[in-house]
N, C-alpha and C. Protein backbone atom coordinates (compact mmCIF):
# COMPACT_ATOMS: atom_id res chain seq x y z
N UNK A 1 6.90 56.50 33.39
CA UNK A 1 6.70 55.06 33.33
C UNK A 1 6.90 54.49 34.73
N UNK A 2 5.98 53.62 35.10
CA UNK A 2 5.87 53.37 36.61
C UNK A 2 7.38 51.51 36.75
N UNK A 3 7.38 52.07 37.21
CA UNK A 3 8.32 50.76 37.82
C UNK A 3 7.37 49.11 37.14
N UNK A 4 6.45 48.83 37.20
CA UNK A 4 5.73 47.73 36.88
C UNK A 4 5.93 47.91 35.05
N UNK A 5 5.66 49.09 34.81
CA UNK A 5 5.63 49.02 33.43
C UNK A 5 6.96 49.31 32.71
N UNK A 6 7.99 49.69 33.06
CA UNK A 6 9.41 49.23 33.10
C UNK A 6 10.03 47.72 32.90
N UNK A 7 9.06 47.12 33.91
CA UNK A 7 10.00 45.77 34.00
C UNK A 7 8.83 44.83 33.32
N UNK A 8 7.92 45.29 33.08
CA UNK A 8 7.13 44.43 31.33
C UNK A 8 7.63 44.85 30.29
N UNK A 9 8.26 45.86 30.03
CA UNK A 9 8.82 46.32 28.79
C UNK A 9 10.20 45.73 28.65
N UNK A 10 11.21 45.66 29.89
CA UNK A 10 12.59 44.89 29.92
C UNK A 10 11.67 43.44 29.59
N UNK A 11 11.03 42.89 30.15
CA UNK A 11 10.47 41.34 29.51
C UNK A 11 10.65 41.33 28.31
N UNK A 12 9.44 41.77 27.69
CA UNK A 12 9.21 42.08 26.49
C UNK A 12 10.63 42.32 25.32
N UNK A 13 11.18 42.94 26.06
CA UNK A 13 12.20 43.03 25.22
C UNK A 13 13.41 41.91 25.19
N UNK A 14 13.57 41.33 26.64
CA UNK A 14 14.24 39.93 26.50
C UNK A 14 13.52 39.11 25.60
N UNK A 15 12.60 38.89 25.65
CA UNK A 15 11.47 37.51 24.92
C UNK A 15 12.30 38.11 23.52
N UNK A 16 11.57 39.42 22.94
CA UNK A 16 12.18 39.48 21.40
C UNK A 16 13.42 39.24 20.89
N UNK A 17 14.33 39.63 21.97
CA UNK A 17 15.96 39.15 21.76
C UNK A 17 16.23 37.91 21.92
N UNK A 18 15.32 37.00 22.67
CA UNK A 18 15.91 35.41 22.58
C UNK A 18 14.96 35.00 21.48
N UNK A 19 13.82 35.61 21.16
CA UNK A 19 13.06 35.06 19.56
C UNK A 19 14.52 35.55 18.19
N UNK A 20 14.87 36.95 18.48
CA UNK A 20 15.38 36.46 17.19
C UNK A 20 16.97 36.03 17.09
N UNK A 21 17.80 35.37 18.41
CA UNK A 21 18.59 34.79 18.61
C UNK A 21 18.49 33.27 18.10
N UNK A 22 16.90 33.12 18.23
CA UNK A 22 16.61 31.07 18.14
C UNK A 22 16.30 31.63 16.86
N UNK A 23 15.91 32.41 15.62
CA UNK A 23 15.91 32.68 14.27
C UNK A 23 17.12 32.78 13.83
N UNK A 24 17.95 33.92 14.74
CA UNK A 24 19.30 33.46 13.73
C UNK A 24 19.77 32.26 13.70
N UNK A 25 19.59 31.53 14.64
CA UNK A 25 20.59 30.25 14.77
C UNK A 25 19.72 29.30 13.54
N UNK A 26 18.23 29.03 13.59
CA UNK A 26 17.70 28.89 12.13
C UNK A 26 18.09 29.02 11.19
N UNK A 27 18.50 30.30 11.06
CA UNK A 27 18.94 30.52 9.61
C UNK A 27 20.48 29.80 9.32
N UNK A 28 21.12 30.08 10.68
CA UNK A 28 22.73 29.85 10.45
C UNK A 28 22.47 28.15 10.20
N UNK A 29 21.48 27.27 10.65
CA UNK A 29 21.33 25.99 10.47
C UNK A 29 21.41 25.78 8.62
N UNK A 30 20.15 26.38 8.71
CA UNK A 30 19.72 26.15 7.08
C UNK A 30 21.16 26.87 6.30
N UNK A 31 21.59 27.53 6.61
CA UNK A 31 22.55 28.41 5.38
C UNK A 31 23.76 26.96 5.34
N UNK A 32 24.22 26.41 6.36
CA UNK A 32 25.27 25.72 6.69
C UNK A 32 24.69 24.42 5.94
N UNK A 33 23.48 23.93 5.81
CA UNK A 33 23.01 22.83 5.10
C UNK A 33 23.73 23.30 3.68
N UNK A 34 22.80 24.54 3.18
CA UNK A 34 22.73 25.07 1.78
C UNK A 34 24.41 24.87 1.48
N UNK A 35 25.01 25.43 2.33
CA UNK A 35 26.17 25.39 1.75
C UNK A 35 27.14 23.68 1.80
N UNK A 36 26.71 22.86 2.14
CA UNK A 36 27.03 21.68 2.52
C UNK A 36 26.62 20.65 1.10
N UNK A 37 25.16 21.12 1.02
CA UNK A 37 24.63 20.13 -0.39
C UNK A 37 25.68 21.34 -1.58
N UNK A 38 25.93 22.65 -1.18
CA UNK A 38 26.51 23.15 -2.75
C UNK A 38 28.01 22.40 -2.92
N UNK A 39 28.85 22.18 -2.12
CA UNK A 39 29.60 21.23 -2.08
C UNK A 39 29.39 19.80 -2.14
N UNK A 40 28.95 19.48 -1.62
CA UNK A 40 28.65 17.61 -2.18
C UNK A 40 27.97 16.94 -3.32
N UNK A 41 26.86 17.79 -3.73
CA UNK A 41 26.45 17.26 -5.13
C UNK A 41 27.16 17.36 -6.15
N UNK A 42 27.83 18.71 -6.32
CA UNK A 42 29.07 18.66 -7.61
C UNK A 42 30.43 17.11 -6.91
N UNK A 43 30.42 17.06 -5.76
CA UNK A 43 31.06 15.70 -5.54
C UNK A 43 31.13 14.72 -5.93
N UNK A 44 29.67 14.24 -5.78
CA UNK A 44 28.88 13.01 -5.87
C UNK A 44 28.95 13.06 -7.32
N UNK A 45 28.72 13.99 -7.97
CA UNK A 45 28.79 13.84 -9.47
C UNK A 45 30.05 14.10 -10.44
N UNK A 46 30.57 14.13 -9.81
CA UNK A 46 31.91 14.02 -10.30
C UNK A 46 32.85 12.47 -10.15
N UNK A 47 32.35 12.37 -8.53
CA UNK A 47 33.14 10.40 -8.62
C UNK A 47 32.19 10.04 -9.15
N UNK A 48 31.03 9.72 -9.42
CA UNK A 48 30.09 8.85 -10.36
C UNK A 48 30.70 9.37 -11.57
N UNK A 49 30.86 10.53 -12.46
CA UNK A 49 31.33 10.34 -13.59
C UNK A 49 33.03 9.68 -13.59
N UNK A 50 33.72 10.03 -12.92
CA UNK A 50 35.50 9.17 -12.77
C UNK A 50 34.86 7.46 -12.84
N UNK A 51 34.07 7.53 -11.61
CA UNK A 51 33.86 5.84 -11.62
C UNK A 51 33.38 5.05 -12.72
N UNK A 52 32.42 6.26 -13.71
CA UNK A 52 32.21 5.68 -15.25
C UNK A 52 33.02 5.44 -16.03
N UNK A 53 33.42 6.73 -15.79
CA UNK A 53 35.02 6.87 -17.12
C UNK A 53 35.91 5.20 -16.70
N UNK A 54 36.58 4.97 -15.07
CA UNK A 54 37.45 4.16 -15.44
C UNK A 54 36.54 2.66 -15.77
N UNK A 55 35.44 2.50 -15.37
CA UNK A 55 34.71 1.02 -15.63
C UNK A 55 34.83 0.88 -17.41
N UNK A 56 34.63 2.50 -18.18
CA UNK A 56 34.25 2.22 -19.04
C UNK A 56 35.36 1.97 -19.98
N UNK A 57 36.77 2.39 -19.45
CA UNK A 57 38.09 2.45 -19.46
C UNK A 57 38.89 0.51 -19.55
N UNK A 58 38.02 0.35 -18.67
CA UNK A 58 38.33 -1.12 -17.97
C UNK A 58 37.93 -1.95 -19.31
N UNK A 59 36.95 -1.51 -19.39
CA UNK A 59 35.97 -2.67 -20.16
C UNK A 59 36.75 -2.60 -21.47
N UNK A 60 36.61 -1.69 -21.98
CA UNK A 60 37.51 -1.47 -23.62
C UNK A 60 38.76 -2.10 -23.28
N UNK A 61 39.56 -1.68 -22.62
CA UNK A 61 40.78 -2.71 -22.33
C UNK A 61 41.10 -3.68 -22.89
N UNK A 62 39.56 -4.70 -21.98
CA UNK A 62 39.43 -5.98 -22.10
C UNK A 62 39.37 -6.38 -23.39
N UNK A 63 38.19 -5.55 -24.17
CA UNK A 63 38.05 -6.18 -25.51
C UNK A 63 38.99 -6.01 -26.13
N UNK A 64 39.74 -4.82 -26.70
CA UNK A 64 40.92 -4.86 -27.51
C UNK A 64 42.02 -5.54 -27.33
N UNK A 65 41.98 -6.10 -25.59
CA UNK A 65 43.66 -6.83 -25.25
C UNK A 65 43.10 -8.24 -26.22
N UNK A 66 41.42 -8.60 -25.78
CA UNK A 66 41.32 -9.91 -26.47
C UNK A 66 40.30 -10.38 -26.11
């Protein structure tokens, strides 16, 4: 392998290692979302149901105190 075709192949091979460096970091983006909405929607739906329960808590109160 001649010296010229050595140092196209070291290219070549940097380019592929910073392609799948900017893919992993892709993925590590998206996985860190995924795991972000799997925590917050059971959240979100959980104080919306508390915030039902006590309104609905509240309200009966009212009528039975009077």
């Amino acid at each position: 392998m001649t010296r010229d075709e050595q140092f196209l192949a070291d290219d070549k091979m940097r380019a592929e290692i910073a392609r799948l460096i900017a893919e992993a970091g892709k993925l590590n983006e998206e996985a860190g979302k995924i795991r972000r909405e799997t925590i917050l929607y059971p959240l979100v739906i959980a104080t919306g149901l508390v915030g039902s329960i006590a309104a609905l808590t509240t309200v009966l109160l009212k009528i039975v105190a009077g």
